[in-house]
N, C-alpha and C. Protein backbone atom coordinates (compact mmCIF):
# COMPACT_ATOMS: atom_id res chain seq x y z
N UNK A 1 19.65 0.46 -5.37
CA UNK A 1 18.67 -0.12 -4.47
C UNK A 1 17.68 0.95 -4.01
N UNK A 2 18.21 2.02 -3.53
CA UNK A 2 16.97 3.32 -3.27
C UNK A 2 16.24 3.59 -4.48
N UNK A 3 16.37 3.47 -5.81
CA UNK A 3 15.38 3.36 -7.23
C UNK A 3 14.86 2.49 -6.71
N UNK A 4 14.64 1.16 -6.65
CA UNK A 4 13.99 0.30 -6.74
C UNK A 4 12.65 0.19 -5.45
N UNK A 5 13.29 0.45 -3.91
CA UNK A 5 12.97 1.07 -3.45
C UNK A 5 11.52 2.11 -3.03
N UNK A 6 12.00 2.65 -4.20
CA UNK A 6 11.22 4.09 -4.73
C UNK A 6 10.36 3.70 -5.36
N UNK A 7 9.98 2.95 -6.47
CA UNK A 7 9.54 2.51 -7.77
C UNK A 7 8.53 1.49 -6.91
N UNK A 8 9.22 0.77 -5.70
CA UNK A 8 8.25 -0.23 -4.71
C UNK A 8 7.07 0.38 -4.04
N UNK A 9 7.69 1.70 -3.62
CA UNK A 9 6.80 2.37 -2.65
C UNK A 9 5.61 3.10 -3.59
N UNK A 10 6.14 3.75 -4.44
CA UNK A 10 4.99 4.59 -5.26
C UNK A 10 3.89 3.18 -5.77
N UNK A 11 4.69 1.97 -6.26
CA UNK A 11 3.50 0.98 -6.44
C UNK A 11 2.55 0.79 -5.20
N UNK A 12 3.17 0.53 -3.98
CA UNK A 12 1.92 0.78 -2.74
C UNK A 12 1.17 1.72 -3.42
N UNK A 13 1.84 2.77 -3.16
CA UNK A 13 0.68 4.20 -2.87
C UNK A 13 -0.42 4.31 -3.68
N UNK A 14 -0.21 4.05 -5.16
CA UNK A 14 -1.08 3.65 -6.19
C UNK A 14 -2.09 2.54 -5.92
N UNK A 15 -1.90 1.45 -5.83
CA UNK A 15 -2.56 0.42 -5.42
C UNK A 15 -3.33 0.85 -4.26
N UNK A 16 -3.16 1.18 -3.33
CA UNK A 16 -3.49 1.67 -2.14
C UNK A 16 -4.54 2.56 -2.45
N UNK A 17 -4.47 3.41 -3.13
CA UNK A 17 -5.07 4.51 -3.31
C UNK A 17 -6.73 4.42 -4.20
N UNK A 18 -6.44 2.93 -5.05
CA UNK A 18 -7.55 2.20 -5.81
C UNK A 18 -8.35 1.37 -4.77
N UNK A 19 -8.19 1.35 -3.80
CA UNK A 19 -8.61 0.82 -2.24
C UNK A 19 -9.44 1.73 -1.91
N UNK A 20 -8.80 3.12 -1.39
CA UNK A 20 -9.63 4.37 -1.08
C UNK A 20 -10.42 4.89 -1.94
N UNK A 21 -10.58 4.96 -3.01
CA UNK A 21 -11.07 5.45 -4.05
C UNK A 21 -12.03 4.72 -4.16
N UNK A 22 -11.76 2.99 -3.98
CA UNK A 22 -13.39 2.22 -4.24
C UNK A 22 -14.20 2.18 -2.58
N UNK A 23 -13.67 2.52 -1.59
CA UNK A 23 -13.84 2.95 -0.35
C UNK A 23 -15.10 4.62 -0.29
N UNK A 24 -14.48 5.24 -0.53
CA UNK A 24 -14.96 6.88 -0.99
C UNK A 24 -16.24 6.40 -1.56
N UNK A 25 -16.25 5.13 -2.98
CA UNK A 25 -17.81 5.07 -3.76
C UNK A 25 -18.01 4.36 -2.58
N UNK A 26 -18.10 3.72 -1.96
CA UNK A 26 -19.18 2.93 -1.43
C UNK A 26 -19.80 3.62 0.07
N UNK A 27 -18.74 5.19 0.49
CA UNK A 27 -19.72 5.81 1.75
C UNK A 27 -18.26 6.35 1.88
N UNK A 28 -18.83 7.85 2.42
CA UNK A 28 -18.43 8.26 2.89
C UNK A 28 -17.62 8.03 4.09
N UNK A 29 -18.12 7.64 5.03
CA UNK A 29 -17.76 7.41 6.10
C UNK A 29 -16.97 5.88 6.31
N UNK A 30 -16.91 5.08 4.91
CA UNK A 30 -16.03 3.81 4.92
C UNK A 30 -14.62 4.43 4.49
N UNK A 31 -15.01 5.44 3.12
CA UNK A 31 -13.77 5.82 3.00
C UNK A 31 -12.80 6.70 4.09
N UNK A 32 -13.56 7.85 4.94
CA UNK A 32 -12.83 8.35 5.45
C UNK A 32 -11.99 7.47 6.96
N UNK A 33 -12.87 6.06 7.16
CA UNK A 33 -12.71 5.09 7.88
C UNK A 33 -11.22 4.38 7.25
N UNK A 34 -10.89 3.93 5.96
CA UNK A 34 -10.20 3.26 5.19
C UNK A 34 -8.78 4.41 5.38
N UNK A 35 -9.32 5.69 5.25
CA UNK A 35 -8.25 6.56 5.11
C UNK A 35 -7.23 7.02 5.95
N UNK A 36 -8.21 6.92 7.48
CA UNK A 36 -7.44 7.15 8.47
C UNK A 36 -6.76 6.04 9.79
N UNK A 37 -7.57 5.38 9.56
CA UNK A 37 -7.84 4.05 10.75
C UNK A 37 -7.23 3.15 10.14
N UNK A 38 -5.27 3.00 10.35
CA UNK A 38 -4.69 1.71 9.70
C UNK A 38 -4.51 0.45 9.71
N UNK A 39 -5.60 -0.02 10.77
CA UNK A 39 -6.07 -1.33 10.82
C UNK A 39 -7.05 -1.82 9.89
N UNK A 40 -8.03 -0.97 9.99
CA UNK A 40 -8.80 -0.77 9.13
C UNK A 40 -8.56 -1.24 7.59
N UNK A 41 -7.32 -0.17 7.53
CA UNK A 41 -7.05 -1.01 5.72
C UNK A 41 -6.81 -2.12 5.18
N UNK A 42 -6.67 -2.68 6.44
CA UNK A 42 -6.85 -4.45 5.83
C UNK A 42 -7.74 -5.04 5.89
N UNK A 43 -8.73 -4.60 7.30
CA UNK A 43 -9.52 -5.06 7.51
C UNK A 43 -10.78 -5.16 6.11
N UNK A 44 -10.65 -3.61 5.09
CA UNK A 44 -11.45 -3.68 4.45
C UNK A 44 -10.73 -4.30 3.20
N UNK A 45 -9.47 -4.50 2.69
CA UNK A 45 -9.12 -4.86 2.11
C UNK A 45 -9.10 -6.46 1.88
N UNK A 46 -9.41 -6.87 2.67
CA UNK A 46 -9.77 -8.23 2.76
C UNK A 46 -11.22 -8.55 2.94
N UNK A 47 -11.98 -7.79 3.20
CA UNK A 47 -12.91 -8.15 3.47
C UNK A 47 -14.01 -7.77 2.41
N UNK A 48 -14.05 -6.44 2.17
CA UNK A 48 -14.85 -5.86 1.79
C UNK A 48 -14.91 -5.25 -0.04
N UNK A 49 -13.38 -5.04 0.06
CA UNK A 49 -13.16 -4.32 -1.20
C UNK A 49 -13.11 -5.64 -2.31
N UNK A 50 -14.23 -5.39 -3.79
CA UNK A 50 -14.32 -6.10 -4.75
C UNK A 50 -13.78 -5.47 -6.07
N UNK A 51 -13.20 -5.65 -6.92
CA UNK A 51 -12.48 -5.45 -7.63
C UNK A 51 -11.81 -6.38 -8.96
N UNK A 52 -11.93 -6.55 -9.88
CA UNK A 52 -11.81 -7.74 -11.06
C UNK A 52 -10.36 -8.21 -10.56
N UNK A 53 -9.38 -6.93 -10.22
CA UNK A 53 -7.94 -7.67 -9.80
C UNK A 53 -7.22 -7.54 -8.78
N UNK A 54 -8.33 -7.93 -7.20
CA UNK A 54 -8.53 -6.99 -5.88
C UNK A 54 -7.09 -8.35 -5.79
N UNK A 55 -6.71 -9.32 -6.12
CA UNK A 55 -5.19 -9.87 -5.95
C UNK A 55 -3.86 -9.34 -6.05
N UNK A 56 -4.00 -8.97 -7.50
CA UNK A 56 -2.86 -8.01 -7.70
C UNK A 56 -2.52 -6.61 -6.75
N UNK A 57 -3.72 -6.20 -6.77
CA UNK A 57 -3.89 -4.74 -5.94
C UNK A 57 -3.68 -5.30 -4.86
N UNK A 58 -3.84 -5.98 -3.91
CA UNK A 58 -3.63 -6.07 -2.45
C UNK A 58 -2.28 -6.50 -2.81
N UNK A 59 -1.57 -7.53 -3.30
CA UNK A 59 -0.27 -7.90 -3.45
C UNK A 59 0.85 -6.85 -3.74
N UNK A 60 0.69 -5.56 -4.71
CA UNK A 60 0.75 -4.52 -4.99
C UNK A 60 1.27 -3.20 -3.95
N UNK A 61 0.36 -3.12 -3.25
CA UNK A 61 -0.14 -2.75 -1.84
C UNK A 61 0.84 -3.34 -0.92
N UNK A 62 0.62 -4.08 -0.44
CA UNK A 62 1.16 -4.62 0.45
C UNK A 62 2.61 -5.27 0.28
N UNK A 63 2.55 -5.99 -0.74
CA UNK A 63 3.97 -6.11 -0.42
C UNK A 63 5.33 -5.47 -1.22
N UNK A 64 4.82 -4.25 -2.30
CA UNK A 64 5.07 -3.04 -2.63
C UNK A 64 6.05 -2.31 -1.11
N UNK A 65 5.00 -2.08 0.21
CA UNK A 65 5.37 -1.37 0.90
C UNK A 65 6.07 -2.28 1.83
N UNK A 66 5.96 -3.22 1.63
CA UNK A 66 7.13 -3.89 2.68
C UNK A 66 8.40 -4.22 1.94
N UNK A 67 8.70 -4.65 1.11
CA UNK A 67 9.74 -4.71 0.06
C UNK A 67 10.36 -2.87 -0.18
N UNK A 68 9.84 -2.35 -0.76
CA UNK A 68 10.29 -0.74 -0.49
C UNK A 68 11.11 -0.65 0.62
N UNK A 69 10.34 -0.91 1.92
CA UNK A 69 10.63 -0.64 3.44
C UNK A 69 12.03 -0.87 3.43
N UNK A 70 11.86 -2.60 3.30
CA UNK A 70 13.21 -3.39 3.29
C UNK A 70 14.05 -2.47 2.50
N UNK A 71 13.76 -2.80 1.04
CA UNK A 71 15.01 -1.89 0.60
C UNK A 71 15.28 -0.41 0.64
N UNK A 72 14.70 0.33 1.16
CA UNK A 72 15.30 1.68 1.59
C UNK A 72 16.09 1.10 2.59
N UNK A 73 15.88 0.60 3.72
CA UNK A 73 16.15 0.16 4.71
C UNK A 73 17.89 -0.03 4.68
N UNK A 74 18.02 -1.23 3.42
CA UNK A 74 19.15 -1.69 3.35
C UNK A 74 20.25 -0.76 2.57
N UNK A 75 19.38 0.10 1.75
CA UNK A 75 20.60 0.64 1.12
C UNK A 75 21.04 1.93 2.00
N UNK A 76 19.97 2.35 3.14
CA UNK A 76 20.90 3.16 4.04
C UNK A 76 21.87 2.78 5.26
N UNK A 77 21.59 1.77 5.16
CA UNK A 77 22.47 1.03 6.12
C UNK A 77 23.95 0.83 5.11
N UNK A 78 23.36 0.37 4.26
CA UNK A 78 24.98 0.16 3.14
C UNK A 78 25.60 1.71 2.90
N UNK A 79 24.68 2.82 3.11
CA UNK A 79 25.25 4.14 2.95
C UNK A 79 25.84 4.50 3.78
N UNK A 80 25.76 4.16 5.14
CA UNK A 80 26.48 4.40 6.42
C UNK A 80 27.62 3.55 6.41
N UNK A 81 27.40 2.60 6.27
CA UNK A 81 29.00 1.65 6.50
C UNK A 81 29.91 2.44 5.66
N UNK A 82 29.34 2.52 4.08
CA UNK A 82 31.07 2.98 3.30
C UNK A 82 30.81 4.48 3.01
């Protein structure tokens, strides 16, 4: 479960990172906005960022890092019990 986990989270970061990157082309100051300000990343991610497969990538993204979350989550909890 921590592989999988793992394999969840690096898909965020990637996806995520094709966010900032099309953030960066469109201004400076959106990207460094996108980069630091984590409201923000949805805000532009929904709003703003265009992309042929801005679905996958936000799905990717997002629920990459919540699924990860979860399962790190669970398999250290299962590491503590036994």
């Amino acid at each position: 479960m921590m592989a999988a986990s793992f394999v969840l989270i690096v898909l965020a970061a990637v996806c995520f990172a094709v966010v900032v990157i099309h953030a960066f082309r469109r201004s400076l100051g959106t990207g460094v906005m996108v980069l630091l300000i984590p409201p923000y990343h949805f805000v532009y991610g929904f709003s703003q960022f265009e992309h042929r497969y801005k679905g996958p990538i936000l799905a990717g993204w997002m629920g990459g890092l919540v699924l990860g979350i979860v399962f790190r989550t669970l398999a250290l909890a299962l590491a503590a019990q036994g």
